[in-house]
C-alpha atoms as a PDB file:
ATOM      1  CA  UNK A   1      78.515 133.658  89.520  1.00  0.00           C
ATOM      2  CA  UNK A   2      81.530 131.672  87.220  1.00  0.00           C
ATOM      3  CA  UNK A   3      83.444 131.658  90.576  1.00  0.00           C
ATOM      4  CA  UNK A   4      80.785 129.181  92.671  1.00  0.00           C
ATOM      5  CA  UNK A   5      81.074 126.210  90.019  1.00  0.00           C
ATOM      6  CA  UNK A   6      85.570 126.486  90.246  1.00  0.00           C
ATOM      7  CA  UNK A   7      85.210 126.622  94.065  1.00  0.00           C
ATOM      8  CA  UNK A   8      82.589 123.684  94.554  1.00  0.00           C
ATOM      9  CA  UNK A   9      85.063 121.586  92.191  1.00  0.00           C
ATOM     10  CA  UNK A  10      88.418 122.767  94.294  1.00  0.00           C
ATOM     11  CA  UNK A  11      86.545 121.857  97.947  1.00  0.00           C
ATOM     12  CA  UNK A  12      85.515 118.720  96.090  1.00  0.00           C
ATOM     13  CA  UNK A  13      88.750 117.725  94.885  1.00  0.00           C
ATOM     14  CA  UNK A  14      90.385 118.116  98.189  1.00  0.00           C
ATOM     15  CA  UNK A  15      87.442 116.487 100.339  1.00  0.00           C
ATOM     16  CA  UNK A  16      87.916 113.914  97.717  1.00  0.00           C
ATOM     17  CA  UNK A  17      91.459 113.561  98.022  1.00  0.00           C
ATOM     18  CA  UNK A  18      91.803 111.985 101.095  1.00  0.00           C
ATOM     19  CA  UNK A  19      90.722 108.927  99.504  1.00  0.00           C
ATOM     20  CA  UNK A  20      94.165 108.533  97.656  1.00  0.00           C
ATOM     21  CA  UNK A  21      96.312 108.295 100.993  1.00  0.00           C
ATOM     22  CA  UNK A  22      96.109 104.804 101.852  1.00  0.00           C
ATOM     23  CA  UNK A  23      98.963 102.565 103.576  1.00  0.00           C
ATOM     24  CA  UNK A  24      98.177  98.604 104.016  1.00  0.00           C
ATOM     25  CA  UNK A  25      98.655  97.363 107.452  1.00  0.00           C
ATOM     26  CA  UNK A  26      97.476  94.880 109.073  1.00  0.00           C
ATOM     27  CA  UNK A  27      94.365  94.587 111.149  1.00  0.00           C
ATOM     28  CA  UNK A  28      94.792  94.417 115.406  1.00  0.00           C
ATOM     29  CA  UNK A  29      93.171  91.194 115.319  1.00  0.00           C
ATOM     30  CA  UNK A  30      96.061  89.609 112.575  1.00  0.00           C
ATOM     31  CA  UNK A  31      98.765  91.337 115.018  1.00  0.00           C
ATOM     32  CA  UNK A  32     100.926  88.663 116.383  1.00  0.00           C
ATOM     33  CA  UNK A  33     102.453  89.232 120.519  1.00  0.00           C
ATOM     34  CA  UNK A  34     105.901  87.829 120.252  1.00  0.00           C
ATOM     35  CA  UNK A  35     108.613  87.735 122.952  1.00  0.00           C
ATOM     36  CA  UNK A  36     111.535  88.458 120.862  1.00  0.00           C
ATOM     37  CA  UNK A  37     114.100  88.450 123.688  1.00  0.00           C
ATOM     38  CA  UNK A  38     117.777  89.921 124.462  1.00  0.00           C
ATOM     39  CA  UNK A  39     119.160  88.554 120.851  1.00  0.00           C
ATOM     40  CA  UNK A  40     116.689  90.176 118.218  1.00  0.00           C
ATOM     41  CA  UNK A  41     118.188  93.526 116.478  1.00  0.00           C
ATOM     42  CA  UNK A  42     116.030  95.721 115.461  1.00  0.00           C
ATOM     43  CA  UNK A  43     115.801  98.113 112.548  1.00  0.00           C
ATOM     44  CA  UNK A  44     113.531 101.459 111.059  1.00  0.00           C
ATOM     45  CA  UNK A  45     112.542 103.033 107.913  1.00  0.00           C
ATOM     46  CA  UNK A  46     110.513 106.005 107.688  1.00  0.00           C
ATOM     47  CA  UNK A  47     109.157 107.948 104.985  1.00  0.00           C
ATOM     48  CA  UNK A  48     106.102 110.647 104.697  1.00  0.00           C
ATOM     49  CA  UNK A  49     104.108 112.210 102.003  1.00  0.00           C
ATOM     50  CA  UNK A  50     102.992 115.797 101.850  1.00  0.00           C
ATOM     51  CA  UNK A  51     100.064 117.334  99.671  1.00  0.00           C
ATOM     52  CA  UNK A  52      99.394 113.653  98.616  1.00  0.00           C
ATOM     53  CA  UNK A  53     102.237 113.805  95.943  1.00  0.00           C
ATOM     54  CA  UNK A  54     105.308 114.686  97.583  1.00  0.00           C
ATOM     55  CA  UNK A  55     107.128 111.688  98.797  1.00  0.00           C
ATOM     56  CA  UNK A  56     110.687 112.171 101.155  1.00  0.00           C
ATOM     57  CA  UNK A  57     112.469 108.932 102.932  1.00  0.00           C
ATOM     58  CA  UNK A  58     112.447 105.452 102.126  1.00  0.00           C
ATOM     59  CA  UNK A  59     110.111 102.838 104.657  1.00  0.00           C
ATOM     60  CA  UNK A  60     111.407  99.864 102.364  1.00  0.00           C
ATOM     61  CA  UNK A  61     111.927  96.756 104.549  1.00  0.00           C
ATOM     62  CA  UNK A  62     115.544  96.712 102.978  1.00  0.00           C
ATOM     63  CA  UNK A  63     115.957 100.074 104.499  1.00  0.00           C
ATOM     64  CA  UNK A  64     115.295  98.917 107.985  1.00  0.00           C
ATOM     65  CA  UNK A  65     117.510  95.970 107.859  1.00  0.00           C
ATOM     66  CA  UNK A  66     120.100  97.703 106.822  1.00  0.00           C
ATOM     67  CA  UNK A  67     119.400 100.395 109.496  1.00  0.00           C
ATOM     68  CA  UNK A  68     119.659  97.432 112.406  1.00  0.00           C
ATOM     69  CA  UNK A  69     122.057  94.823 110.634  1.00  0.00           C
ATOM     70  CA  UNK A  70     119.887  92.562 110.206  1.00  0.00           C
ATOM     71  CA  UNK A  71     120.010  89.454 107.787  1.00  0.00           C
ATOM     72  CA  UNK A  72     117.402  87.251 108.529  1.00  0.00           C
ATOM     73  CA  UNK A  73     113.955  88.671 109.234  1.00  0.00           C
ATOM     74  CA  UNK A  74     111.655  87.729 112.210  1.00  0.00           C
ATOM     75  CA  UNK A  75     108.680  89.987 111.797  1.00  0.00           C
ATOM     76  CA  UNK A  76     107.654  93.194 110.502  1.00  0.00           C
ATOM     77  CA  UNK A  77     105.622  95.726 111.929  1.00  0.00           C
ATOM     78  CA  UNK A  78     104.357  99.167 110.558  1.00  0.00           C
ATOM     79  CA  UNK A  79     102.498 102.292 112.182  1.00  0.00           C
ATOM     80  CA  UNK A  80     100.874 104.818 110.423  1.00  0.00           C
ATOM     81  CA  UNK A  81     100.063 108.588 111.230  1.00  0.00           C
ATOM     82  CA  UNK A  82      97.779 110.372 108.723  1.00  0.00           C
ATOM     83  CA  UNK A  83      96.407 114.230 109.531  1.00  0.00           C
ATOM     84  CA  UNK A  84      93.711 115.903 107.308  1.00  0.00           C
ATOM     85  CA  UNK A  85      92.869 112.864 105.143  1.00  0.00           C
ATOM     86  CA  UNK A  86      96.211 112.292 104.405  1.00  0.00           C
ATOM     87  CA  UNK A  87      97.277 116.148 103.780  1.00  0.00           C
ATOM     88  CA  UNK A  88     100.830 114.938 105.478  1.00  0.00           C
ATOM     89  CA  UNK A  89     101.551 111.001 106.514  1.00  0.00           C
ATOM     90  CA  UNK A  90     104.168 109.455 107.579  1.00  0.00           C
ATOM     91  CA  UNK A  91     104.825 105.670 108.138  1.00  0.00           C
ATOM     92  CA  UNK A  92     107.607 103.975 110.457  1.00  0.00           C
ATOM     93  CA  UNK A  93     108.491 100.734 109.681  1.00  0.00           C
ATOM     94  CA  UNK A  94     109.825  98.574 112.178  1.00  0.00           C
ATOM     95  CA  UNK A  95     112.015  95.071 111.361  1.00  0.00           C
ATOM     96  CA  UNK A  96     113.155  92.705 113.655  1.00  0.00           C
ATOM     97  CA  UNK A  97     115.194  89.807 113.312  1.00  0.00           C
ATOM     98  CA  UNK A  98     118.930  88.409 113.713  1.00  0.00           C
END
């Protein structure tokens, strides 16, 4: 009977959990179309998190301008992929500019 209280607390916990993974991004209707022609570099950072603590890569906007050589910035965009409440996530982030 001790056993029922420890699992209702561990399903809780990681129900619960899923709360924690959050990423800001911007909403669809803030997104911006812009023709960025033959002269725009482009750069990427990634990074993920597994088991909500456990953090490999680097999505820093620094990151991705160094990745595409990139001095001044245009625009920035991120996507997102979270699985199981955020259980494993990664996020891409995407610079462009000259």
């Amino acid at each position: 009977m001790r056993i029922m209280p420890v699992l209702l607390l561990s399903v809780s916990l990681v129900v619960l959990g899923g709360c924690y993974a959050r990423f800001s991004a911007p909403s669809q209707s803030l997104a911006v179309k812009v023709d960025s022609g033959d002269t725009t570099l482009r750069g990427e950072s990634t990074c993920s998190r597994f088991l909500w603590v456990f953090f490999t890569g680097d999505c820093s906007i620094r990151t991705a301008m160094r990745d595409g050589g990139i001095e001044r910035v245009h625009h920035v965009d991120t996507d997102t992929l979270i699985i199981l409440r955020g259980l494993w996530s990664r996020r891409h982030v995407h610079v462009y500019g000259e």
